[in-house]
PDB file of N, CA and C in Angstrom:
ATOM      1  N   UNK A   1     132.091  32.079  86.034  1.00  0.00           N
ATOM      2  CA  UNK A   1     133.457  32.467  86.218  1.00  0.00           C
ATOM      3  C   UNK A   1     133.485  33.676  87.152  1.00  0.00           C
ATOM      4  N   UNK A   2     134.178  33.473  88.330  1.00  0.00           N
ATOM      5  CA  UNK A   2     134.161  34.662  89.101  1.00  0.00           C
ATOM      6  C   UNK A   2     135.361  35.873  88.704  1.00  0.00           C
ATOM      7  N   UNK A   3     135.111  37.060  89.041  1.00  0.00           N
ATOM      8  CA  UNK A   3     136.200  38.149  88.739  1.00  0.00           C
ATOM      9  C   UNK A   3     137.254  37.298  88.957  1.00  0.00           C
ATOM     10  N   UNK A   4     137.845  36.881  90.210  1.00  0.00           N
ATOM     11  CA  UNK A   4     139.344  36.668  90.132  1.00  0.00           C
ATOM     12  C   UNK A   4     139.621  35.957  89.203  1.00  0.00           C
ATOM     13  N   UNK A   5     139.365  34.393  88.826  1.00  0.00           N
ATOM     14  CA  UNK A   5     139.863  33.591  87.519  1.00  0.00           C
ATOM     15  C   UNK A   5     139.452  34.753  86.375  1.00  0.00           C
ATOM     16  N   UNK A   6     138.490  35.560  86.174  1.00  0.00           N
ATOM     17  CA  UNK A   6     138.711  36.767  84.953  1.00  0.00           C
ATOM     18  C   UNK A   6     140.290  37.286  84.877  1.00  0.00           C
ATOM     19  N   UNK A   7     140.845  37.552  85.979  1.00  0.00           N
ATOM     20  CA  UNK A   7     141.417  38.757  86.119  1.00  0.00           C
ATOM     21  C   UNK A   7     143.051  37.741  86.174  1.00  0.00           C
ATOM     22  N   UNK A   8     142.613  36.759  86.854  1.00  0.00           N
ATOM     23  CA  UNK A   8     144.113  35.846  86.282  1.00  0.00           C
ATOM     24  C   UNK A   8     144.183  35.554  84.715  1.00  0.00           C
ATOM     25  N   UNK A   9     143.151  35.034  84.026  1.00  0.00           N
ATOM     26  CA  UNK A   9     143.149  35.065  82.882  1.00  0.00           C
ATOM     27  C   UNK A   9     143.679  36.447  81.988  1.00  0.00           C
ATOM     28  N   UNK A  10     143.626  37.640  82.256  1.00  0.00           N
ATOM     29  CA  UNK A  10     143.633  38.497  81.669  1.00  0.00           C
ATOM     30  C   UNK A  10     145.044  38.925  81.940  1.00  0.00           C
ATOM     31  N   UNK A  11     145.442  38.244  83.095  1.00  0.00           N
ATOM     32  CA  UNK A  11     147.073  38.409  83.850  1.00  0.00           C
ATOM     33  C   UNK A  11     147.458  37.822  82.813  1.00  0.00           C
ATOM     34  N   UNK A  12     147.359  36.564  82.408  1.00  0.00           N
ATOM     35  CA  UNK A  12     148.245  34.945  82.091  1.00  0.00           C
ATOM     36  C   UNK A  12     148.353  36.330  80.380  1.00  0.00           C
ATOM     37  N   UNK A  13     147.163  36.210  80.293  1.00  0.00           N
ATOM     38  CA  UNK A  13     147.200  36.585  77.844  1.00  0.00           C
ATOM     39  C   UNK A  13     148.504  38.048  78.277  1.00  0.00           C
ATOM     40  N   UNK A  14     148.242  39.397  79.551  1.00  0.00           N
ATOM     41  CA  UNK A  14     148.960  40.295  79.343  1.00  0.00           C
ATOM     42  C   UNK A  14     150.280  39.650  79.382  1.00  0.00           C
ATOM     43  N   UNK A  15     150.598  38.442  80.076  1.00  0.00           N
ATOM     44  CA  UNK A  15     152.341  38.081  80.338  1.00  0.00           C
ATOM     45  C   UNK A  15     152.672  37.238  78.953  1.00  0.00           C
ATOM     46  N   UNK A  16     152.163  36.772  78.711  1.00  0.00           N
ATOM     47  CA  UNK A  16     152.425  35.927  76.744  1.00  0.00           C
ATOM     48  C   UNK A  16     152.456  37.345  75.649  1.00  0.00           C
ATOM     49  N   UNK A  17     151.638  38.111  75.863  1.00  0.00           N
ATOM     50  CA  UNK A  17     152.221  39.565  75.001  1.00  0.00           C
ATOM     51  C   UNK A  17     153.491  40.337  75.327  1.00  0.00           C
ATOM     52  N   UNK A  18     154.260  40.646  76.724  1.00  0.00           N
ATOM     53  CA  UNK A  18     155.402  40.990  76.982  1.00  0.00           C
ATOM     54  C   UNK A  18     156.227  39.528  76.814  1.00  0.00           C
ATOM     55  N   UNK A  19     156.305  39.051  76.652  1.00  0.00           N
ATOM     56  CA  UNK A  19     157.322  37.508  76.333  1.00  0.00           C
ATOM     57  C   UNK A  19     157.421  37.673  74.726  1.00  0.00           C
ATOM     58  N   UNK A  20     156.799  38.172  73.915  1.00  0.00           N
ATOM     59  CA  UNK A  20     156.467  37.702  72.795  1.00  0.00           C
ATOM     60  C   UNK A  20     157.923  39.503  72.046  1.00  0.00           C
ATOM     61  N   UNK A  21     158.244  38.618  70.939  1.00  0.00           N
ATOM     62  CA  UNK A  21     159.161  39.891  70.613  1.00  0.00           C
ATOM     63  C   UNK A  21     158.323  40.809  69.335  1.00  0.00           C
ATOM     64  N   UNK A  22     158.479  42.074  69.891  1.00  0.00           N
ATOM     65  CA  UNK A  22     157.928  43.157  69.753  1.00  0.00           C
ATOM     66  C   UNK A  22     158.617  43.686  67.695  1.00  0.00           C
ATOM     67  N   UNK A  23     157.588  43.730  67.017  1.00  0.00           N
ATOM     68  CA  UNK A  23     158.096  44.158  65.488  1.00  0.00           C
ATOM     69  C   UNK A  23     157.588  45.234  65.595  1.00  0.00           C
ATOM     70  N   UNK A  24     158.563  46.084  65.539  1.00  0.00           N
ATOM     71  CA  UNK A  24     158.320  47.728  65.093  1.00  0.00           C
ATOM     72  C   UNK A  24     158.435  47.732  63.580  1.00  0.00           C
ATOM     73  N   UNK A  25     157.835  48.711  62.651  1.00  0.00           N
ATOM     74  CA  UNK A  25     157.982  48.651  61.330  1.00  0.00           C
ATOM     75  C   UNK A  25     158.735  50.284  61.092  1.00  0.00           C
ATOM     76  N   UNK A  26     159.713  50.592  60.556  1.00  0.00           N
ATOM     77  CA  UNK A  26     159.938  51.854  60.366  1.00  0.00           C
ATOM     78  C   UNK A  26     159.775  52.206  59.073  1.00  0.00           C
ATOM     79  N   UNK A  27     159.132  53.366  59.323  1.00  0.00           N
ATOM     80  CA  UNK A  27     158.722  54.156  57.880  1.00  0.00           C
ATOM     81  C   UNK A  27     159.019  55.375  57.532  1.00  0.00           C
ATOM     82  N   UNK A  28     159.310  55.129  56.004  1.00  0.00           N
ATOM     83  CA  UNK A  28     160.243  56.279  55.152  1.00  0.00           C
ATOM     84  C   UNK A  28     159.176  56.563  55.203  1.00  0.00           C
ATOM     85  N   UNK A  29     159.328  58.327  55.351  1.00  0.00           N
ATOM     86  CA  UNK A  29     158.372  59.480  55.100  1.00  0.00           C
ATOM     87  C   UNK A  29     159.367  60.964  54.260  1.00  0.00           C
ATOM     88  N   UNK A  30     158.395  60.809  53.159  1.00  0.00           N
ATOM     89  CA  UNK A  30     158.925  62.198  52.337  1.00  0.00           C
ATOM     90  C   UNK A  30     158.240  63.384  52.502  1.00  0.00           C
ATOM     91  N   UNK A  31     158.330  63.585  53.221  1.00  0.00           N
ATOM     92  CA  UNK A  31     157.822  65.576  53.885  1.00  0.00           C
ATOM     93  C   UNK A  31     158.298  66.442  53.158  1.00  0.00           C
ATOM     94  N   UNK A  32     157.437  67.512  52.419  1.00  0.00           N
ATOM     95  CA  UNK A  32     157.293  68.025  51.708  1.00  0.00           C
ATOM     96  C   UNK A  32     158.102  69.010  51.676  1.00  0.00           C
ATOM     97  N   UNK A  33     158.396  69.238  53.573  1.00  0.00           N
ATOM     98  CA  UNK A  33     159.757  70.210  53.459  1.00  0.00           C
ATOM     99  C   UNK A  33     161.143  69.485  53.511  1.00  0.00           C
ATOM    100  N   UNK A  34     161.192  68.572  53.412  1.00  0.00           N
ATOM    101  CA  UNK A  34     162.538  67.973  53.386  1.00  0.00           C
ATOM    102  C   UNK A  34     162.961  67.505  51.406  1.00  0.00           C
ATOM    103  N   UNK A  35     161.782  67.721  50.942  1.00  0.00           N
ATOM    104  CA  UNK A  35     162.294  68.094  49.431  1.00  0.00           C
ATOM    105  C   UNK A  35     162.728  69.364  49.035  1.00  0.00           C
ATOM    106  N   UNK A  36     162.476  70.322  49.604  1.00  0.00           N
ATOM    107  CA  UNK A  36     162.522  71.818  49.467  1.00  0.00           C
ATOM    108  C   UNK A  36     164.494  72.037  49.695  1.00  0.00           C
ATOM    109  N   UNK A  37     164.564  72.017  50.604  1.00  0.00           N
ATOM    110  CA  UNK A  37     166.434  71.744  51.064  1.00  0.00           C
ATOM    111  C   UNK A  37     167.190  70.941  49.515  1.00  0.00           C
ATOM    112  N   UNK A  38     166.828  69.932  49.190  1.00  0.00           N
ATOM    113  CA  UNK A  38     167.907  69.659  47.760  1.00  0.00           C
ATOM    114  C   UNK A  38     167.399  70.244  46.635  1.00  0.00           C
ATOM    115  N   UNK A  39     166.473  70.821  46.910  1.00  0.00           N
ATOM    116  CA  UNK A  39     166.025  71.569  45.383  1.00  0.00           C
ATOM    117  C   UNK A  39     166.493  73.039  45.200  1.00  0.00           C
ATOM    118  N   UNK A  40     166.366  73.446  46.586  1.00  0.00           N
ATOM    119  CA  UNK A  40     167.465  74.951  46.595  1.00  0.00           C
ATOM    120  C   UNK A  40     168.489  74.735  46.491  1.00  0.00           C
ATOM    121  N   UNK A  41     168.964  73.451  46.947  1.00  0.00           N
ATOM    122  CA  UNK A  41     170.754  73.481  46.858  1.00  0.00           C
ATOM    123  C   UNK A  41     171.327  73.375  45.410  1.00  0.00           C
ATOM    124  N   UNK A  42     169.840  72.588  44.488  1.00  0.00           N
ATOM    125  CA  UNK A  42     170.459  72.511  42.858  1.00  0.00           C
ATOM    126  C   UNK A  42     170.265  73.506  42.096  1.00  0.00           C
ATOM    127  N   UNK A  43     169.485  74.687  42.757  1.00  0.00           N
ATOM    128  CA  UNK A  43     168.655  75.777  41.943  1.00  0.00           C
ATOM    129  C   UNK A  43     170.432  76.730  42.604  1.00  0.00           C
ATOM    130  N   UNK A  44     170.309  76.689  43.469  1.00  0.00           N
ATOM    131  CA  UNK A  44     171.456  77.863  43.797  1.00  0.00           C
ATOM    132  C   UNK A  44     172.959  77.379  43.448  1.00  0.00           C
ATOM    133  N   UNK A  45     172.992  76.354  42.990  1.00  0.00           N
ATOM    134  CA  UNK A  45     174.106  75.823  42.517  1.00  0.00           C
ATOM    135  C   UNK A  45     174.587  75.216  41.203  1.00  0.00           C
ATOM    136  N   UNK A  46     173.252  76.335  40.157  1.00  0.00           N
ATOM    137  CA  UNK A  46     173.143  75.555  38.709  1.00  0.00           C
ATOM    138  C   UNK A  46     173.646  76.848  38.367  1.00  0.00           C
ATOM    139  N   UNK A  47     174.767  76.798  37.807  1.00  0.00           N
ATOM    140  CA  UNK A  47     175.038  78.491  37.243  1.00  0.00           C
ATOM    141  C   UNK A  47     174.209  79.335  36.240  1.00  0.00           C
ATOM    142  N   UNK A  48     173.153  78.446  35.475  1.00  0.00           N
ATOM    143  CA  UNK A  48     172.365  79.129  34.346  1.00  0.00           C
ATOM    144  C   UNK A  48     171.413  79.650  35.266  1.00  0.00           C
ATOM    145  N   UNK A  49     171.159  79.355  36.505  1.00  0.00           N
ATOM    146  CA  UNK A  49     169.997  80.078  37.625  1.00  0.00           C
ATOM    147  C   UNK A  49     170.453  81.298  37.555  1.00  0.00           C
ATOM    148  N   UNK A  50     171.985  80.989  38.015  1.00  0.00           N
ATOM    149  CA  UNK A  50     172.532  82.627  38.385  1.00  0.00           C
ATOM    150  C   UNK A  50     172.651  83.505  37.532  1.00  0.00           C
ATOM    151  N   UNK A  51     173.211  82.908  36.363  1.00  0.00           N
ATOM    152  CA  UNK A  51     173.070  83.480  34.987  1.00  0.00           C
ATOM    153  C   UNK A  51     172.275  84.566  34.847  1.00  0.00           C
ATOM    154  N   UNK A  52     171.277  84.112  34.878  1.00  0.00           N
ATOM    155  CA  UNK A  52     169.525  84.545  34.322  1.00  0.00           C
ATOM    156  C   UNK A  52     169.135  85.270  35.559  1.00  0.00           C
ATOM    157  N   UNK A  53     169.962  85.030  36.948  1.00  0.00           N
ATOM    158  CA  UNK A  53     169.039  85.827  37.655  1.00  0.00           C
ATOM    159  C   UNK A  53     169.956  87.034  38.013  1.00  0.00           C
ATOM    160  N   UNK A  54     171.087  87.137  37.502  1.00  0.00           N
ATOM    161  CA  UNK A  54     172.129  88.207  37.628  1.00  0.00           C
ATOM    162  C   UNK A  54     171.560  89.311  36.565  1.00  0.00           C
ATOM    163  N   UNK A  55     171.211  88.307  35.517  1.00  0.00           N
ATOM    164  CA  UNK A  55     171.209  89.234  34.065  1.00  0.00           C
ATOM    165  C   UNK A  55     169.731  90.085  34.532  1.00  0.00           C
ATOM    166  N   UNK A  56     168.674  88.933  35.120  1.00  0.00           N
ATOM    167  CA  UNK A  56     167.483  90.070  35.621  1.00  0.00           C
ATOM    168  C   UNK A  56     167.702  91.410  36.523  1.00  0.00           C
ATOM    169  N   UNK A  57     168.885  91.320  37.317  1.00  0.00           N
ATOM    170  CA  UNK A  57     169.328  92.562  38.129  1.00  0.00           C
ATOM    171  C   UNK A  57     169.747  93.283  37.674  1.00  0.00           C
ATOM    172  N   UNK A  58     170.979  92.774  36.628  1.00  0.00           N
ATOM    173  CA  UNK A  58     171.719  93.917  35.531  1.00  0.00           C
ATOM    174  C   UNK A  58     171.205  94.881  34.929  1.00  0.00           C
ATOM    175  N   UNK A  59     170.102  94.303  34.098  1.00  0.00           N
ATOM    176  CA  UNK A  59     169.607  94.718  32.582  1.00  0.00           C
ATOM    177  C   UNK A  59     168.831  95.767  33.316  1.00  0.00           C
ATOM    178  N   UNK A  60     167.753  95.721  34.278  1.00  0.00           N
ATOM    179  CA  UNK A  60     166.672  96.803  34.775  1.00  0.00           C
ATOM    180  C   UNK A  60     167.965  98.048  35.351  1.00  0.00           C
ATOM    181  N   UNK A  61     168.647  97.754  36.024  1.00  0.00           N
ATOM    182  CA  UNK A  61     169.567  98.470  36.534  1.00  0.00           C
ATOM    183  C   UNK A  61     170.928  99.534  35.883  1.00  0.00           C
ATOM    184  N   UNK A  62     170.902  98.878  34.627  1.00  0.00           N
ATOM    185  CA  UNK A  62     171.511  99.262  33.920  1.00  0.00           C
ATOM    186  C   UNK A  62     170.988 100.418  33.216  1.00  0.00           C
ATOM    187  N   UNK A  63     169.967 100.106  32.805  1.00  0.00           N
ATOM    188  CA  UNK A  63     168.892 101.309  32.194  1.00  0.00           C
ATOM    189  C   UNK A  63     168.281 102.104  33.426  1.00  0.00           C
ATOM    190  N   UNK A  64     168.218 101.825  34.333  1.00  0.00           N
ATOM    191  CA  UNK A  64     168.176 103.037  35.021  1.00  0.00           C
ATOM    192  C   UNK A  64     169.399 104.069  35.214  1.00  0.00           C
ATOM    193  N   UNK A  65     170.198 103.061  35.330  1.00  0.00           N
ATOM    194  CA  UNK A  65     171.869 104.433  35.878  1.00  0.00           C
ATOM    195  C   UNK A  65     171.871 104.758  34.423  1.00  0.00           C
ATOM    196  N   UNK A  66     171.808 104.414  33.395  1.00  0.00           N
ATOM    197  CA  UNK A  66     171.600 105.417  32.006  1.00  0.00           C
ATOM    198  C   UNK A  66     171.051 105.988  31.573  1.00  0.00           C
ATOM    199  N   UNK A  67     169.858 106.254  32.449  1.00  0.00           N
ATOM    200  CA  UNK A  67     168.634 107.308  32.242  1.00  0.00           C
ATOM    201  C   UNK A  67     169.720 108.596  32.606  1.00  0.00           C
ATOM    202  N   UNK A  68     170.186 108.337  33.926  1.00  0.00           N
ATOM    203  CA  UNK A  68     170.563 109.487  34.865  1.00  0.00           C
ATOM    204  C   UNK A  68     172.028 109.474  35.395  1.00  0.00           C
ATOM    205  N   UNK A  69     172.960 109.273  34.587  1.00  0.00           N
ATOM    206  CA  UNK A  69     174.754 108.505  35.386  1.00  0.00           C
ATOM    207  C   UNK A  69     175.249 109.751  36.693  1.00  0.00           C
ATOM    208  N   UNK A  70     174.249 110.917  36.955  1.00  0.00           N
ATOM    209  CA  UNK A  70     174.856 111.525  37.734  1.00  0.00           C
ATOM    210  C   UNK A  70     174.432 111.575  38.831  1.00  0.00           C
ATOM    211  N   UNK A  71     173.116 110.642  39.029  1.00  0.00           N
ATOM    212  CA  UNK A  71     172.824 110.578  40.320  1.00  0.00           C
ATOM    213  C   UNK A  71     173.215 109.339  41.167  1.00  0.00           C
ATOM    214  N   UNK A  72     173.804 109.198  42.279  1.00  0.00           N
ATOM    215  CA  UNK A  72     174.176 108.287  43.114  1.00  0.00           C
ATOM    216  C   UNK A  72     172.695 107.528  43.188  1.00  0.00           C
ATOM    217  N   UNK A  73     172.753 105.964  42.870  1.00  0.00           N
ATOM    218  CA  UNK A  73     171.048 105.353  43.421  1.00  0.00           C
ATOM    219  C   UNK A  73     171.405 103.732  43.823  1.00  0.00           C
ATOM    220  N   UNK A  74     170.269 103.054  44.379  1.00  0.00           N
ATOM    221  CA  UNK A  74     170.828 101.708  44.696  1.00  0.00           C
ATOM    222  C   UNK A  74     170.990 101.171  43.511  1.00  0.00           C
ATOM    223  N   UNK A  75     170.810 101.534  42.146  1.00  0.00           N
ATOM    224  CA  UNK A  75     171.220 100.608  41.230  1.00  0.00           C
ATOM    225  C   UNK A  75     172.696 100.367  41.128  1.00  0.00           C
ATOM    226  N   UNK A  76     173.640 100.922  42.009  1.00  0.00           N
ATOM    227  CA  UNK A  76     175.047 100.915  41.331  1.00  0.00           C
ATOM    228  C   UNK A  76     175.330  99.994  42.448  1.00  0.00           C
ATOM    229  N   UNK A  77     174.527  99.851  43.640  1.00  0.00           N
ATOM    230  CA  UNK A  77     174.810  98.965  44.630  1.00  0.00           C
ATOM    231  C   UNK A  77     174.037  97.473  44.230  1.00  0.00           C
ATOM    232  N   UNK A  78     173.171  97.409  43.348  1.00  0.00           N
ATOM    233  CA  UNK A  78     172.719  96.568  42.545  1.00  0.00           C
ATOM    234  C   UNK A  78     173.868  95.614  41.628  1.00  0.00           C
ATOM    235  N   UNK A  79     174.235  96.900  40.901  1.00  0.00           N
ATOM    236  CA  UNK A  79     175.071  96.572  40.348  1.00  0.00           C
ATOM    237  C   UNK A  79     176.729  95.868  40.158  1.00  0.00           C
ATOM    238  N   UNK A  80     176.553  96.482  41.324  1.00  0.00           N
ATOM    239  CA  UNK A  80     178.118  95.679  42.037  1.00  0.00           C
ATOM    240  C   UNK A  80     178.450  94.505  42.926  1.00  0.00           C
ATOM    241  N   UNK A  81     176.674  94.196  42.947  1.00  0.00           N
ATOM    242  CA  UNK A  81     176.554  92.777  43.765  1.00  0.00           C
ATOM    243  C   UNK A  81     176.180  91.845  42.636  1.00  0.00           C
ATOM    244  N   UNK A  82     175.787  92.035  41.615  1.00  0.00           N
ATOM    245  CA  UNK A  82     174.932  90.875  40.514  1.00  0.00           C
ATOM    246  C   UNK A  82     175.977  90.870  39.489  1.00  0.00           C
ATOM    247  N   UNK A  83     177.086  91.628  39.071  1.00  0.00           N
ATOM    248  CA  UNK A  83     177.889  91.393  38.182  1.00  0.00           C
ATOM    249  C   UNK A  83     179.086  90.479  38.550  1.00  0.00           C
ATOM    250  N   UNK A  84     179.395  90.658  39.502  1.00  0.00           N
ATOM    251  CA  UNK A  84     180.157  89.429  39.562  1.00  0.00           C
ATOM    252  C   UNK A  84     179.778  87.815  39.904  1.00  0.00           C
ATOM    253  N   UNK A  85     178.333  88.271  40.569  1.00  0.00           N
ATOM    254  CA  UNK A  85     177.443  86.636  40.323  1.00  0.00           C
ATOM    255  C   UNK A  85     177.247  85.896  38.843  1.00  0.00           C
ATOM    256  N   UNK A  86     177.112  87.357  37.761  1.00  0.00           N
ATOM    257  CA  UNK A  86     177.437  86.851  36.223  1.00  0.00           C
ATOM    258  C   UNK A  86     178.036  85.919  35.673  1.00  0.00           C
ATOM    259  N   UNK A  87     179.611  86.685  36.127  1.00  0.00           N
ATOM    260  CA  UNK A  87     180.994  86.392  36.144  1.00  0.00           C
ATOM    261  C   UNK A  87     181.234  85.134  36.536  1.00  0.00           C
ATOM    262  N   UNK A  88     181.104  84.513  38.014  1.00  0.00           N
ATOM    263  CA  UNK A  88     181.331  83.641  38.569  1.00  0.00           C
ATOM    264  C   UNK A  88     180.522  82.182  37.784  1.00  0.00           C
ATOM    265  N   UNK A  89     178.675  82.713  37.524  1.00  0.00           N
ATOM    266  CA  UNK A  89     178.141  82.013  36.719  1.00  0.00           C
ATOM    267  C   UNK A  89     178.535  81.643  35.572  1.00  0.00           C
ATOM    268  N   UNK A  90     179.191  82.650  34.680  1.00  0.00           N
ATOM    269  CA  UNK A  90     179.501  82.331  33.544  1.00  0.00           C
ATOM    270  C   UNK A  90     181.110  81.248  33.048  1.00  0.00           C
ATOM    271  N   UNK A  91     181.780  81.888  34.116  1.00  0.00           N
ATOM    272  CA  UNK A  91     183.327  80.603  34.657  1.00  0.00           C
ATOM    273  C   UNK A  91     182.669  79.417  34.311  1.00  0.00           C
ATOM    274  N   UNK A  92     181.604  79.192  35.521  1.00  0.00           N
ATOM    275  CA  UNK A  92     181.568  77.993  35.396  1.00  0.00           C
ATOM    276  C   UNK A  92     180.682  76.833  34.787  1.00  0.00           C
ATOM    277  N   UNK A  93     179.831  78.236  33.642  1.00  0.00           N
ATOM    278  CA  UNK A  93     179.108  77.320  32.506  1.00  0.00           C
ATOM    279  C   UNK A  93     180.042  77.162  31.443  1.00  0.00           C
ATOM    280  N   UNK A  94     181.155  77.666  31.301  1.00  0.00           N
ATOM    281  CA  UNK A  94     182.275  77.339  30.335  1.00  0.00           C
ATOM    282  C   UNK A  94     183.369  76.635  30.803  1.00  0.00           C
ATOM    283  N   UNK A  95     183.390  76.493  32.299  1.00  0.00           N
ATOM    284  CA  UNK A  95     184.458  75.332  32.752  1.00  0.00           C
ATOM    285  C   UNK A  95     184.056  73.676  32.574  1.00  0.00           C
ATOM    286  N   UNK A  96     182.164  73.975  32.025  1.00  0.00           N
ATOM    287  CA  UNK A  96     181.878  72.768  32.259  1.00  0.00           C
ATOM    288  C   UNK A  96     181.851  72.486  30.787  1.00  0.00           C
ATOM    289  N   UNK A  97     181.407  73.425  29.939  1.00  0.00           N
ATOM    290  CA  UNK A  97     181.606  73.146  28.557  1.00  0.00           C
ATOM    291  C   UNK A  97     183.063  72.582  27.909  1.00  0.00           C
ATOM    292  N   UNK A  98     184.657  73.179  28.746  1.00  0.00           N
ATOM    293  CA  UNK A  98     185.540  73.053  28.353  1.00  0.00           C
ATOM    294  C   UNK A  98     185.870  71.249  29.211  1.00  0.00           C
ATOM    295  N   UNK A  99     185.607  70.959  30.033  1.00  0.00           N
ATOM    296  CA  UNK A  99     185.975  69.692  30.997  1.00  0.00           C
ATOM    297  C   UNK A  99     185.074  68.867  30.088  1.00  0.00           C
ATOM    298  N   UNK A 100     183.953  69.011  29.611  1.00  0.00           N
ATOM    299  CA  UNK A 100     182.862  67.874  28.984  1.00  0.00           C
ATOM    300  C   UNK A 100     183.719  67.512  27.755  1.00  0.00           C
ATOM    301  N   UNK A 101     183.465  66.132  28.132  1.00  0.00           N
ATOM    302  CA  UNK A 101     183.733  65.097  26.183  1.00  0.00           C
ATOM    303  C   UNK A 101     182.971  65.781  25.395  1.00  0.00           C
ATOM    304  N   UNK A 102     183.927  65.856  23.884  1.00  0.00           N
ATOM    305  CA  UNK A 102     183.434  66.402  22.954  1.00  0.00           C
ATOM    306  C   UNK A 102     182.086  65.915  22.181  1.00  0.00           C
ATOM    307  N   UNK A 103     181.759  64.214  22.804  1.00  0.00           N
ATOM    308  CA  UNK A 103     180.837  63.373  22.299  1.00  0.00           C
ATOM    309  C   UNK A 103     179.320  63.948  22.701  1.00  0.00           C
ATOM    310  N   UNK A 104     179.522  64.746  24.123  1.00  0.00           N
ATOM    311  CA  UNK A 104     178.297  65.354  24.624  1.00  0.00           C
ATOM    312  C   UNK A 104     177.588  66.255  24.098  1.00  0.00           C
ATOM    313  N   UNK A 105     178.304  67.151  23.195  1.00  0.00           N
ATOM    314  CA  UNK A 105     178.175  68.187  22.106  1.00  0.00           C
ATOM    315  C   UNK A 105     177.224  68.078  20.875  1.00  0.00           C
ATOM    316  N   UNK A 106     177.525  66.913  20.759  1.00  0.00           N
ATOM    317  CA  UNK A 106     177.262  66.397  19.480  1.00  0.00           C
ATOM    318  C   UNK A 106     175.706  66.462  19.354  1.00  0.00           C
TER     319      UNK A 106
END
């Protein structure tokens, strides 16, 4: 077989592979940072998070400005940012207690 009939042959199989229809397969991929995004959105949007993480700012802060109530310190700037995250948390672990069927209780 000389090169050229090689090289037509190798023409003829490349033109039956472009004729032929092409299956792409697409694939779900779960990346490890694309779980990270809905898990903050349920952590920052569960009010017992905030709850608990208001009450961790409060409580240390609190006992400090009562060591000393006459000195100006960041605890009162502490303090005036995490108490109403409380507040807001606490609305709405009792808006959900008051909206829930009484059957859920049970």
């Amino acid at each position: 077989m000389t090169f050229s009939k090689q090289f037509d042959k190798i023409e003829v199989t490349f033109a039956k592979q472009i004729n032929k229809p092409i299956l792409m397969k697409i694939e779900l991929t779960n990346r490890p940072e694309m779980k990270i995004l809905p898990l903050l959105k349920q952590l920052i949007s569960n009010p017992w998070i905030g709850a608990l993480a208001s009450l961790a700012i409060l409580i240390p802060s609190l006992y400090i400005i009562l060591d000393d109530v006459t000195v100006l310190r960041k605890e009162y700037i502490l303090l005036l940012i995490a108490f109403p995250i409380y507040l807001k948390s606490l609305k709405k672990i009792f808006d959900e207690i008051l909206d829930s069927p009484d059957d859920s209780l049970k």
